[in-house]
N, C-alpha and C. Protein backbone atom coordinates (compact mmCIF):
# COMPACT_ATOMS: atom_id res chain seq x y z
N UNK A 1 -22.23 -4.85 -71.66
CA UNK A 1 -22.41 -4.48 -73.05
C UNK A 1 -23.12 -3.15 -73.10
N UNK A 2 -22.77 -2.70 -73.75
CA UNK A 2 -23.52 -1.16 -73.90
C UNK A 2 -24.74 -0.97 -74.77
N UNK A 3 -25.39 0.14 -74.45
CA UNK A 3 -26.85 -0.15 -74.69
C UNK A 3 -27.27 0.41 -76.34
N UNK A 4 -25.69 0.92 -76.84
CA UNK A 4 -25.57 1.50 -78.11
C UNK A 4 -25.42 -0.08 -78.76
N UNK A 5 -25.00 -1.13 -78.87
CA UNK A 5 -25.25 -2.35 -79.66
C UNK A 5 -26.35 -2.74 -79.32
N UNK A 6 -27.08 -3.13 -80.50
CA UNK A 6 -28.22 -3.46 -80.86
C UNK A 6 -28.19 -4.78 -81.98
N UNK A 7 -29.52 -5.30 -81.81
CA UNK A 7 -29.34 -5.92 -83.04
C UNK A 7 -30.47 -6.07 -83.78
N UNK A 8 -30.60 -5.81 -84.80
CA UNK A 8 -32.27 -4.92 -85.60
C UNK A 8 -32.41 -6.01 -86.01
N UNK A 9 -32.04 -6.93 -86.67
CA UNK A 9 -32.26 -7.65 -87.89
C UNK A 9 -32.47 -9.28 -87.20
N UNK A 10 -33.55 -9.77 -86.40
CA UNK A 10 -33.65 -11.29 -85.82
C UNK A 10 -33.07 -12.49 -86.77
N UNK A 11 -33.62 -12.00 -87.93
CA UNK A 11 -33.03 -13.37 -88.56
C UNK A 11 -31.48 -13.34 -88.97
N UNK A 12 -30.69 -12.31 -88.58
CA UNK A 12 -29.27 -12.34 -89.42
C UNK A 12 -28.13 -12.54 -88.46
N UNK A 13 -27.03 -13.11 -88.92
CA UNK A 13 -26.11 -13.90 -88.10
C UNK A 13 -25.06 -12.60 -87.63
N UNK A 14 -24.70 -12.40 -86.01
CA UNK A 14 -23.83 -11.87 -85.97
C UNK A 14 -22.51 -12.12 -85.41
N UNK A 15 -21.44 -11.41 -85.42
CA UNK A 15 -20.26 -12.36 -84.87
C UNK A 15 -20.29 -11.09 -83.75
N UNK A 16 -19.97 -11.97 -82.38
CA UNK A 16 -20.05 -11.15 -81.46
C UNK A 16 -18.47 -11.62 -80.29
N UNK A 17 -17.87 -10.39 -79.65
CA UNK A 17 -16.31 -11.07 -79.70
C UNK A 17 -16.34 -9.94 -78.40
N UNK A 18 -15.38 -10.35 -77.06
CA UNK A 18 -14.87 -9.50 -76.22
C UNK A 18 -13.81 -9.52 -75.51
N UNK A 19 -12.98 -8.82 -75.44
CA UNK A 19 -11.59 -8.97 -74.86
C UNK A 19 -11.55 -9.42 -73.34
N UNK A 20 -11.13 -10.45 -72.69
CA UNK A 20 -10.95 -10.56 -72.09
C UNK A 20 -9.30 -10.27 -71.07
N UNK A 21 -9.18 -9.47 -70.12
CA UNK A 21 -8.02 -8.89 -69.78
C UNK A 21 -7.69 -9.44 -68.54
N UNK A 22 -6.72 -10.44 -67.86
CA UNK A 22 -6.65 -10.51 -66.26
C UNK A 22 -8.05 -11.70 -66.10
N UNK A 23 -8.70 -11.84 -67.19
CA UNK A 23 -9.82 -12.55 -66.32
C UNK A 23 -9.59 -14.22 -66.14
N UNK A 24 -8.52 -14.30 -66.02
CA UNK A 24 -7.97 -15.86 -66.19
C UNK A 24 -8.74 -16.52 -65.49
N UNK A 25 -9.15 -16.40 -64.33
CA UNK A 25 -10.39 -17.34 -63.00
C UNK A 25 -11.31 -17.67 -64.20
N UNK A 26 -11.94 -16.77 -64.98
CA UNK A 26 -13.13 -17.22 -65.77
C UNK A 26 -13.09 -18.44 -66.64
N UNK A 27 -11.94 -18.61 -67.08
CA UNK A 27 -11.46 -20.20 -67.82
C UNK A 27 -11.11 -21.34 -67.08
N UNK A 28 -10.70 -20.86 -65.76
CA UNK A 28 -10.48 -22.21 -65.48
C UNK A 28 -10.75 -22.56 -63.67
N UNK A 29 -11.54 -21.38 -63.50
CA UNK A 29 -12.50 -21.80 -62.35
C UNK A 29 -13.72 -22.72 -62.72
N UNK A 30 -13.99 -24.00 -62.16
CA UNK A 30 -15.28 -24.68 -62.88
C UNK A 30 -16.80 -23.59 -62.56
N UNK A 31 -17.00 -22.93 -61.14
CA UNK A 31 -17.86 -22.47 -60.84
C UNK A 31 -17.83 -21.35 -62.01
N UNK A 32 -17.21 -20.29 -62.46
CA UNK A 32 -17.32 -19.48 -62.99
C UNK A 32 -17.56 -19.68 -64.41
N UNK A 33 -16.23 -20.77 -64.93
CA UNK A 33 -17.28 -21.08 -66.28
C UNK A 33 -18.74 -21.79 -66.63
N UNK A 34 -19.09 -22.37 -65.31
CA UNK A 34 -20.59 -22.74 -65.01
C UNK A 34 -21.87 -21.61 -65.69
N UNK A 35 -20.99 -20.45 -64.42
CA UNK A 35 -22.10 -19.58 -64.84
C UNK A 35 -22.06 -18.91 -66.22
N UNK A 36 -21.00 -18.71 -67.05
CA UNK A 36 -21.11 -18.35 -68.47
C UNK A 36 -21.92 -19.65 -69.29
N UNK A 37 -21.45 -20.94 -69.02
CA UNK A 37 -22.45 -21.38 -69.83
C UNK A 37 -23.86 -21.66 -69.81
N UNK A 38 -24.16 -21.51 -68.24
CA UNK A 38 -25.46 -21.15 -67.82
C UNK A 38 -26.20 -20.23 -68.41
N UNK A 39 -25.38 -19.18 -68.55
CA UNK A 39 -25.83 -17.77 -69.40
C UNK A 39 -26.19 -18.01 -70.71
N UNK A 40 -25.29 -18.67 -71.36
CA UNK A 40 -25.43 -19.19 -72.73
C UNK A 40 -26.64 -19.96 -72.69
N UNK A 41 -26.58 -20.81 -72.37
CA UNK A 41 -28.11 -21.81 -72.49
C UNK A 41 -29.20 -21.19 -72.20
N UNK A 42 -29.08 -19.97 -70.91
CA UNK A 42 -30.52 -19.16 -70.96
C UNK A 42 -30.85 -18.24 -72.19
N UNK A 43 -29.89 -18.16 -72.89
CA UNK A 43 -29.98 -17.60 -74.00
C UNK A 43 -30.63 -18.12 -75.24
N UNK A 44 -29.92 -18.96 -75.78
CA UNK A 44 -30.49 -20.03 -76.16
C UNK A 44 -31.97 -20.32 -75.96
N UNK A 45 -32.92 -21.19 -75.04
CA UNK A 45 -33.47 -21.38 -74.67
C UNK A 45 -34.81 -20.16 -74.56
N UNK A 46 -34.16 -19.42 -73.80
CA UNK A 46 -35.29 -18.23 -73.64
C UNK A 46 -35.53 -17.00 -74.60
N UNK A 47 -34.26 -17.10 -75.28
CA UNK A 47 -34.58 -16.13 -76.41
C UNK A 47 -33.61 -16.54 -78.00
N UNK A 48 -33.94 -17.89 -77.83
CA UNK A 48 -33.99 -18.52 -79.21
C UNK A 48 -32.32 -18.10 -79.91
N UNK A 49 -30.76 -17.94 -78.81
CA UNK A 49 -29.93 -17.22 -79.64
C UNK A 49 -29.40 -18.65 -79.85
N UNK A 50 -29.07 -18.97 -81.38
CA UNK A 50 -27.94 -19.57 -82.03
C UNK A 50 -26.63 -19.71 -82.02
N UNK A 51 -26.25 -20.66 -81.40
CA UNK A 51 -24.37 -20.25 -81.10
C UNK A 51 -24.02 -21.23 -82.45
N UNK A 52 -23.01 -20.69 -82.60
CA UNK A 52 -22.74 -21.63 -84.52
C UNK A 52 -21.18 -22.02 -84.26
N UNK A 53 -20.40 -21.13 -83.26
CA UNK A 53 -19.34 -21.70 -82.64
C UNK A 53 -19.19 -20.63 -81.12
N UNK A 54 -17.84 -21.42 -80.89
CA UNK A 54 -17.13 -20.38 -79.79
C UNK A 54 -16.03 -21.25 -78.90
């Protein structure tokens, strides 16, 4: 992610979206989607982010 997105506003909801190209392993390797939702939950958890879907 680039260091030009930001997000100023803590309390306001954003929709956040990225193309995925060729990365087919990432859906349906178990290890790899491990670590995305690993990522997600440290998120969550350590810096309070809200997932509302996905």
């Amino acid at each position: 992610m680039s260091r030009n997105y930001k997000f100023h506003n803590p309390e306001g909801v954003y929709f956040v979206s990225f193309a995925v190209v060729e990365w087919l392993d990432v859906f349906t390797r178990n290890e790899y989607r491990d670590i995305i939702i690993d990522s997600l939950r440290y998120c969550q958890k350590e810096k309070g982010m809200e997932i509302f879907a996905w």
